[in-house]
Protein backbone atom coordinates (compact mmCIF):
# COMPACT_ATOMS: atom_id res chain seq x y z
CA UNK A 1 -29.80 -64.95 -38.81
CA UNK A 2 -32.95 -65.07 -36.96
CA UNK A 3 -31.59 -68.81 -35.21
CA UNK A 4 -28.92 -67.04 -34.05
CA UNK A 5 -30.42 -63.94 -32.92
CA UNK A 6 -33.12 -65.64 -31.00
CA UNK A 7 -30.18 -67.60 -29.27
CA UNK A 8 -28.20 -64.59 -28.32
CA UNK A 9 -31.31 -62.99 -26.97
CA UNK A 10 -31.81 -66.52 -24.33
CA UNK A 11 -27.89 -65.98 -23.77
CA UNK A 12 -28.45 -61.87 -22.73
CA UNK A 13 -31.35 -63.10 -20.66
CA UNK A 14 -29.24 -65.79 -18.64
CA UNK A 15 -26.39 -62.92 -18.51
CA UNK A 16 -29.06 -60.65 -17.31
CA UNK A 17 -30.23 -62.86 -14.41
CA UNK A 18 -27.06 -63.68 -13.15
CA UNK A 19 -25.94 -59.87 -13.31
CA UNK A 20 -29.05 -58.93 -11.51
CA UNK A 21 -28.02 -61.81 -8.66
CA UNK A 22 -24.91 -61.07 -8.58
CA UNK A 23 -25.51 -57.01 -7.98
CA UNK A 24 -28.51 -57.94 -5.21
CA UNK A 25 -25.72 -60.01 -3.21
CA UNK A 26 -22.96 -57.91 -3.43
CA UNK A 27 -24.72 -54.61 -2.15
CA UNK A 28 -25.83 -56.99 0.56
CA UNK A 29 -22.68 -58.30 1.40
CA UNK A 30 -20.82 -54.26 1.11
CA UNK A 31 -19.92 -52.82 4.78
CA UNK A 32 -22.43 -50.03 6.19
CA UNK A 33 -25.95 -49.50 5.40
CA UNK A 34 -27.96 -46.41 3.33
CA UNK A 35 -28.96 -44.84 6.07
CA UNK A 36 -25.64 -44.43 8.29
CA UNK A 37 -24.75 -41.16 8.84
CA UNK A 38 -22.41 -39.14 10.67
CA UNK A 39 -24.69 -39.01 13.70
CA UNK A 40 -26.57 -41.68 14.98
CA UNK A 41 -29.82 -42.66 13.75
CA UNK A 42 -32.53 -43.40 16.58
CA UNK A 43 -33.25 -47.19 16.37
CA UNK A 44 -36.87 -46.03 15.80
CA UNK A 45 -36.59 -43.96 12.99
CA UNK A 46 -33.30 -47.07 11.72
CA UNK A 47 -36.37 -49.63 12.16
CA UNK A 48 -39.13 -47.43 10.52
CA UNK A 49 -36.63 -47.01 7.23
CA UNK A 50 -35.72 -50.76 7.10
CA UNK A 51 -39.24 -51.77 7.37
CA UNK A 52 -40.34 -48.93 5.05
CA UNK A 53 -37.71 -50.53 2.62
CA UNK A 54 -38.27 -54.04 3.01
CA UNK A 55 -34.93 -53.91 4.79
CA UNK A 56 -36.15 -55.87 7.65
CA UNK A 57 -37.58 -59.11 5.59
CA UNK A 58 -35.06 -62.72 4.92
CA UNK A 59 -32.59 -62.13 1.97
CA UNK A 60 -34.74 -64.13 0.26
CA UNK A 61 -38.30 -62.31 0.41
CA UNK A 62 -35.43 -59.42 -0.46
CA UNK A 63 -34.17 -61.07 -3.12
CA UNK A 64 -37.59 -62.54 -4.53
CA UNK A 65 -39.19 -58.90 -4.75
CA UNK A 66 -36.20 -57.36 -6.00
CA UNK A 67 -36.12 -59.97 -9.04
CA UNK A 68 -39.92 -59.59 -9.24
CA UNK A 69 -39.87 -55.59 -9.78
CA UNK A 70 -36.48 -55.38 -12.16
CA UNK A 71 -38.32 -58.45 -14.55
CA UNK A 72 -40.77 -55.79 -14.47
CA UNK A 73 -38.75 -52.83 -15.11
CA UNK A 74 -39.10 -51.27 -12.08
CA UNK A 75 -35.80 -50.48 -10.19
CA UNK A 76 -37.34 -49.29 -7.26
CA UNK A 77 -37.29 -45.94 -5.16
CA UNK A 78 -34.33 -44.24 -3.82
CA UNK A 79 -33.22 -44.28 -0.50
CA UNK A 80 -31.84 -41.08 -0.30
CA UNK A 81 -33.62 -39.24 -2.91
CA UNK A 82 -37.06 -38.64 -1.11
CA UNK A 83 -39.77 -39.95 -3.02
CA UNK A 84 -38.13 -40.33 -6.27
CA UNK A 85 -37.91 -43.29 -8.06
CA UNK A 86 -34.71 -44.83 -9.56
CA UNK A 87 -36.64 -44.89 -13.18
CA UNK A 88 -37.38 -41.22 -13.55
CA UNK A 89 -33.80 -40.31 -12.28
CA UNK A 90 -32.44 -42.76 -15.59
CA UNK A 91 -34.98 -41.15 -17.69
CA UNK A 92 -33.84 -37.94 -16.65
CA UNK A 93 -29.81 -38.57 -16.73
CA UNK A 94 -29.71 -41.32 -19.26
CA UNK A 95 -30.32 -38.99 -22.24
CA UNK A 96 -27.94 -36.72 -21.32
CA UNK A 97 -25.24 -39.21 -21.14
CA UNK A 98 -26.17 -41.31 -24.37
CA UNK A 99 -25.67 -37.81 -25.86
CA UNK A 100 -22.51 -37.40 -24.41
CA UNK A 101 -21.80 -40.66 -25.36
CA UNK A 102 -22.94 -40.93 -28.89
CA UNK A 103 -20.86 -37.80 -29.65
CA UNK A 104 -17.21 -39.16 -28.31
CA UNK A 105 -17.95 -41.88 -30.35
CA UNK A 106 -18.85 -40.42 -33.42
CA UNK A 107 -15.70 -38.83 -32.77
CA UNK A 108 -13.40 -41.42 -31.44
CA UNK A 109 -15.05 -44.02 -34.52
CA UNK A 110 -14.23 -40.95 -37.49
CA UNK A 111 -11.05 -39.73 -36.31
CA UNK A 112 -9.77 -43.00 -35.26
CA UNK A 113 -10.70 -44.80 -38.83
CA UNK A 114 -9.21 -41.72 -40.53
CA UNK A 115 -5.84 -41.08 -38.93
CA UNK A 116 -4.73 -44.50 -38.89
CA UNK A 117 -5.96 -44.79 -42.58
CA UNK A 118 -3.68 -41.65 -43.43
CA UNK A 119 -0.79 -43.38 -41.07
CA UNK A 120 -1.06 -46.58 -43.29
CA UNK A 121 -1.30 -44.78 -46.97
CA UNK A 122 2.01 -43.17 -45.87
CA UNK A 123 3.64 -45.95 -44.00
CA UNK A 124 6.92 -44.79 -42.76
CA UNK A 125 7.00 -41.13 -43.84
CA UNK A 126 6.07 -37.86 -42.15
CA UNK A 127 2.23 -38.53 -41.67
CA UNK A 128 2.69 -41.81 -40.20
CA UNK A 129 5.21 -40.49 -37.71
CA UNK A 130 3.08 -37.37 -36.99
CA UNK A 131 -0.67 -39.94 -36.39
CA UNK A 132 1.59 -42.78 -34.57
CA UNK A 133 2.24 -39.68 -31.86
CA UNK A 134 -1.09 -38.37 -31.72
CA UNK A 135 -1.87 -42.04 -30.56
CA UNK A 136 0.40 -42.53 -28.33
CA UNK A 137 -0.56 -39.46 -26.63
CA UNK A 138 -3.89 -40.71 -26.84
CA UNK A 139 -3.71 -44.09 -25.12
CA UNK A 140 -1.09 -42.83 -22.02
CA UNK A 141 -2.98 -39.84 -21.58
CA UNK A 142 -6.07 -40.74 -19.39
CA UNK A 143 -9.78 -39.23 -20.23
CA UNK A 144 -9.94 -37.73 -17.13
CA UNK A 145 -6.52 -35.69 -17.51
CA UNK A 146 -7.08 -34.84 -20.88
CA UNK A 147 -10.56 -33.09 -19.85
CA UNK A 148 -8.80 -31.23 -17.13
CA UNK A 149 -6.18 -30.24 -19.42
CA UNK A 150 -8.76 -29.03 -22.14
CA UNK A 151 -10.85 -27.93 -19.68
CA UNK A 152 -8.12 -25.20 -18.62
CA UNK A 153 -6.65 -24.17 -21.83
CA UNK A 154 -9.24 -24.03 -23.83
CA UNK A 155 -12.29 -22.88 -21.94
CA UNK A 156 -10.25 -21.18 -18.90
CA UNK A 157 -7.56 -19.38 -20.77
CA UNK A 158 -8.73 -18.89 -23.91
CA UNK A 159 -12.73 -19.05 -23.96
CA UNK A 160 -13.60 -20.74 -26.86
CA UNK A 161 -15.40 -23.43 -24.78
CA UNK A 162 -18.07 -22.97 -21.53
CA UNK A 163 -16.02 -24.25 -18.62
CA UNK A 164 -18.65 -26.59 -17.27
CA UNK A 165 -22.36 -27.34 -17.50
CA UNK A 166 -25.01 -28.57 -20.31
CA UNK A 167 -26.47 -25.65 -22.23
CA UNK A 168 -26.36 -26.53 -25.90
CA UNK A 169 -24.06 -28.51 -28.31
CA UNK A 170 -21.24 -26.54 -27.68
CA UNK A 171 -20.97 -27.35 -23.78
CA UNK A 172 -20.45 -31.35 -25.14
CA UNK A 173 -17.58 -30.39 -27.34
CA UNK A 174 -14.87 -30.48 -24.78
CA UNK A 175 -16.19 -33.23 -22.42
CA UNK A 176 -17.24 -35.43 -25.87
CA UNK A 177 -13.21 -35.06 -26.92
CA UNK A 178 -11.70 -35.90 -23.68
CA UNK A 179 -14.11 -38.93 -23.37
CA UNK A 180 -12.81 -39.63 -27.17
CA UNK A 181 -9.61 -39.09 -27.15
CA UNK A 182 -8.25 -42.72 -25.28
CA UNK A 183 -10.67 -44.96 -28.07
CA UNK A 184 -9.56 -42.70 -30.84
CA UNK A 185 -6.29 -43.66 -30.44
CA UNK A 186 -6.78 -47.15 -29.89
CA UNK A 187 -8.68 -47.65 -32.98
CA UNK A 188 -6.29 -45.25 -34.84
CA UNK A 189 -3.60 -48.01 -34.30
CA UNK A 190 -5.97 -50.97 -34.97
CA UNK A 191 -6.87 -49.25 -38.21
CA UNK A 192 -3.45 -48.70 -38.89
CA UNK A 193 -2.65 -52.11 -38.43
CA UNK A 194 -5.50 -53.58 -40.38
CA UNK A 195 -5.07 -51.04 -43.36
CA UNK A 196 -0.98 -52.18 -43.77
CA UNK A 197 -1.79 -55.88 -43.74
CA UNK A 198 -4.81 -55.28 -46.34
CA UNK A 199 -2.75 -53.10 -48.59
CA UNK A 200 0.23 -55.94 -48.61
CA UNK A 201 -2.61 -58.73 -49.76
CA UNK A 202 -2.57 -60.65 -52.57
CA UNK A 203 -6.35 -59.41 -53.82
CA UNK A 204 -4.74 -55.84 -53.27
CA UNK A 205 -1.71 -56.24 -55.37
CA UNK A 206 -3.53 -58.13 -58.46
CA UNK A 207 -6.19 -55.20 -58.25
CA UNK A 208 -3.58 -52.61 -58.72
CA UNK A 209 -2.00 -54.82 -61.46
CA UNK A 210 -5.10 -54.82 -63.26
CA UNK A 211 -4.92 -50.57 -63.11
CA UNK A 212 -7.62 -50.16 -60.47
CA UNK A 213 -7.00 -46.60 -59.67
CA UNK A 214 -5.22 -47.42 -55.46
CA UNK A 215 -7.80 -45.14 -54.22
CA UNK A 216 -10.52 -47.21 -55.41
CA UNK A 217 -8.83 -50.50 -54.13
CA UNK A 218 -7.37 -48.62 -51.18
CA UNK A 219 -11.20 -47.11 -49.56
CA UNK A 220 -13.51 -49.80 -51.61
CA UNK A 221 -12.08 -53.06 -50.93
CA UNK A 222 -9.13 -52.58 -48.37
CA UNK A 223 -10.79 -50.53 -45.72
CA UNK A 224 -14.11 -52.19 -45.75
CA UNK A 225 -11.65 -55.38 -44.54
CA UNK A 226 -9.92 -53.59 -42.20
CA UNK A 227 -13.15 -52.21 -40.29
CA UNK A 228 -13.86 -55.57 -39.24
CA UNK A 229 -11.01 -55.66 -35.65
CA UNK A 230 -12.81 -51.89 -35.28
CA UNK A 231 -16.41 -53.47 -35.53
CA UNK A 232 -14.89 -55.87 -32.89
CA UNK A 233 -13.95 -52.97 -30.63
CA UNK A 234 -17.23 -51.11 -30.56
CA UNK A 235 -18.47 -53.52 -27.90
CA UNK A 236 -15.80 -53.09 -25.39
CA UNK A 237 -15.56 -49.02 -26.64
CA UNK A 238 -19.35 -48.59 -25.46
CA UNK A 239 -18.31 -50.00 -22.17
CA UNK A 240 -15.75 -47.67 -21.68
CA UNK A 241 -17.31 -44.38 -22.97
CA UNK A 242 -20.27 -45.24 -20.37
CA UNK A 243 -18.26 -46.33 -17.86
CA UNK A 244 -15.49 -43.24 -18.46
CA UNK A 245 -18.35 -40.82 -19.09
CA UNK A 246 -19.55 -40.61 -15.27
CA UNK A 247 -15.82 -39.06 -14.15
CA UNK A 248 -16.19 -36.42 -17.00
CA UNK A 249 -19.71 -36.11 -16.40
CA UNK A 250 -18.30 -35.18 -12.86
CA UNK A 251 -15.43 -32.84 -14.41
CA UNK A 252 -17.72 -31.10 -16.70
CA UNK A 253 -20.28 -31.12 -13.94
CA UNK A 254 -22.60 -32.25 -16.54
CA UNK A 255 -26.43 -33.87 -15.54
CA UNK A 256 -26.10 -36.93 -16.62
CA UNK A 257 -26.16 -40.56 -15.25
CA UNK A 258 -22.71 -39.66 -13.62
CA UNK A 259 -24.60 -37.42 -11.23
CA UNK A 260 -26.47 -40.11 -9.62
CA UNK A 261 -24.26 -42.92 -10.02
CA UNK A 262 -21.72 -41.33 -8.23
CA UNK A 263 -23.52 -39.84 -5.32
CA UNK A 264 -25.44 -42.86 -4.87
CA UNK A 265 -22.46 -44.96 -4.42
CA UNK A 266 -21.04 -42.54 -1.87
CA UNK A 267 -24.68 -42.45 -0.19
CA UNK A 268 -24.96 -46.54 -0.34
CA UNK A 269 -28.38 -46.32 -2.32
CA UNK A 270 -28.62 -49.79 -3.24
CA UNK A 271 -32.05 -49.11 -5.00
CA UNK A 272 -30.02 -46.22 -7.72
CA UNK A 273 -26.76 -48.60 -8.00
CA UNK A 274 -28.83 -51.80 -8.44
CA UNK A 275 -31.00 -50.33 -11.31
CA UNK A 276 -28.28 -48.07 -13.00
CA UNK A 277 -26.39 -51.53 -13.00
CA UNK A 278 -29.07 -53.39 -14.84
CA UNK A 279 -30.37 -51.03 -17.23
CA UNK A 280 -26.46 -50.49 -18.61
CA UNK A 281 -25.59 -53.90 -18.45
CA UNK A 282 -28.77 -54.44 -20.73
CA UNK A 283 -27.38 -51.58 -23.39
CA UNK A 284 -24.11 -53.63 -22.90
CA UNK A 285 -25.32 -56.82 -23.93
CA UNK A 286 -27.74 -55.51 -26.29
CA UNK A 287 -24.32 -53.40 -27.97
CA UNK A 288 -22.71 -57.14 -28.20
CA UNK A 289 -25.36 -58.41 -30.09
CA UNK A 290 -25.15 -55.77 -32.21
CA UNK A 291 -21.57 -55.46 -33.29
CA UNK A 292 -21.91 -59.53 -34.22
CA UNK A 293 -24.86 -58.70 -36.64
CA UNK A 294 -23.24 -55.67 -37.87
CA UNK A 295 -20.13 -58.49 -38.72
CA UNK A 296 -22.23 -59.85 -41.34
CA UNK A 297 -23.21 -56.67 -43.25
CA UNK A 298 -19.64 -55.28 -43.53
CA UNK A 299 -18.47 -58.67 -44.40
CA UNK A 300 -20.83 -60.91 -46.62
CA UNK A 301 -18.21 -64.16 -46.32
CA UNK A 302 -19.33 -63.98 -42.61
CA UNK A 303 -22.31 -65.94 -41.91
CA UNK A 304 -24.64 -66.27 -38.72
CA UNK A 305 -25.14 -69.73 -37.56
CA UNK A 306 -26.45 -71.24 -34.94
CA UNK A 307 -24.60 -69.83 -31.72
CA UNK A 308 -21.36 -68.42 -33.49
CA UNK A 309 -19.86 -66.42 -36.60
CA UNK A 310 -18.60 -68.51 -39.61
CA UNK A 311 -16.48 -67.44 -41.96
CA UNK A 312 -16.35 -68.30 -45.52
């Protein structure tokens, strides 16, 4: 276990460094510059930002001190913020969003395992019909229209819910369910699917021969199996509530990380984009890692070795 975690950590490092290239040359390389605006800058004042930036130096010098302060952990200062640096804004956003994001998938993680549990204990009646639509509405309906639908009935027309802001648990509810609603119903059908092959096994069928009570077989021995593709999914379903939280961040007009990711894209501030690119890449790799180790607690037979999982 150790081996192999000390392996995936030289892996995330190598991923790391080429994400961190990769983002330096690509804001270099995008049309226009942070400081364009609708009316012309003076050349003075255009050199005297560049230089004050480091703007003016080789791509490499560039390159070299950008590499030098993320290794660091310093992602620099904004370019449009004035005198505010790209770490306090992520200490200030980020918690709001891991909130936000924690939440949906508490959410999307419970009522995903649960409905397409229920869907596969009544395969082919009523309930299974009924959760198989919820799903479907779930995956074609996007986040982003399913907060502005929620958004209008439930806080506009009928009040239950604030229409916007961040002012206590129950300002999350609505943006935390939208931002759920696309993974629950992914994993809702995954669970589904997993549950109706583990229930048709053979250790299933000669547990319920020997009178274990179905319950007991069903939620002691069958689901812990069929958790495993939904263990899977958590790595690419943290990419996508992150990535999917800054629009309802937006919607919900909500002070998260969506706040400045999205204005500094608009605003070209390489120095915000750069470092919000790196620090949730890390989470992302670091969430990878995870979901293999958590592999070996839900299933025992799955060992740890070297650079890969090994079943047995």
């Amino acid at each position: 276990m150790i081996k192999y975690i000390g392996q995936r950590l030289i892996y995330i490092i190598i991923a790391l460094f080429i994400i961190i290239t990769a983002t330096f040359f690509l804001m270099r390389l995008a049309p226009g510059n942070p400081f364009a605006s609708e009316r012309a800058v003076p050349p003075a004042i255009q050199e005297s930002l560049n230089e004050k930036y480091g703007l003016d130096n080789p791509w490499y010098v560039q390159y070299g001190e950008y590499l030098l302060n993320t290794v660091q952990g310093d992602f620099g200062t904004s370019m449009k913020y004035r005198y505010r640096e790209t770490n306090e804004m992520i200490a200030e956003g980020f918690p709001i969003s891991m909130t936000l994001g924690l939440e949906a998938m508490f959410i999307a993680v419970g009522m995903g395992v649960l409905i397409g549990t229920i869907a596969a204990l009544f395969h082919n009646k009523w309930p299974d019909y009924a959760m198989s639509i919820v799903a479907v509405i779930g995956i074609s309906v996007p986040s982003f229209v399913m907060a502005s639908v929620l958004q209008y009935y439930l806080a506009l027309q009928v009040g239950w819910f604030p229409i916007a802001g961040w002012n206590g648990f129950i300002y999350s509810i609505l943006p935390a369910v939208a931002l759920a609603s696309t993974p629950m119903a992914f994993i809702a059908k995954l669970t589904r699917s997993s549950m109706l092959e583990e229930t048709n096994s053979e250790y299933v069928k000669m547990a319920k021969a020997k009178g274990i009570s179905k319950w007991v077989v069903t939620f002691k021995h069958a689901l812990r199996n069929a958790l495993l593709p939904v263990v899977t999914y958590l790595a690419p379903l943290t990419a996508g509530i992150i990535t999917g939280s800054f629009v309802i961040e937006e919607i919900f007009a909500i002070p998260g990380m969506g706040k400045y990711f999205v204005t500094s894209i608009t605003n070209r501030d390489y120095t915000v984009i750069m470092g919000t690119t790196v620090f949730y890449s890390i989470i992302l790799l670091l969430a990878v890692l995870i979901v293999d180790i958590l592999y070996s607690f839900i299933d025992p037979r799955i060992k740890l070795r070297g650079g890969k999982s090994s079943g047995k």
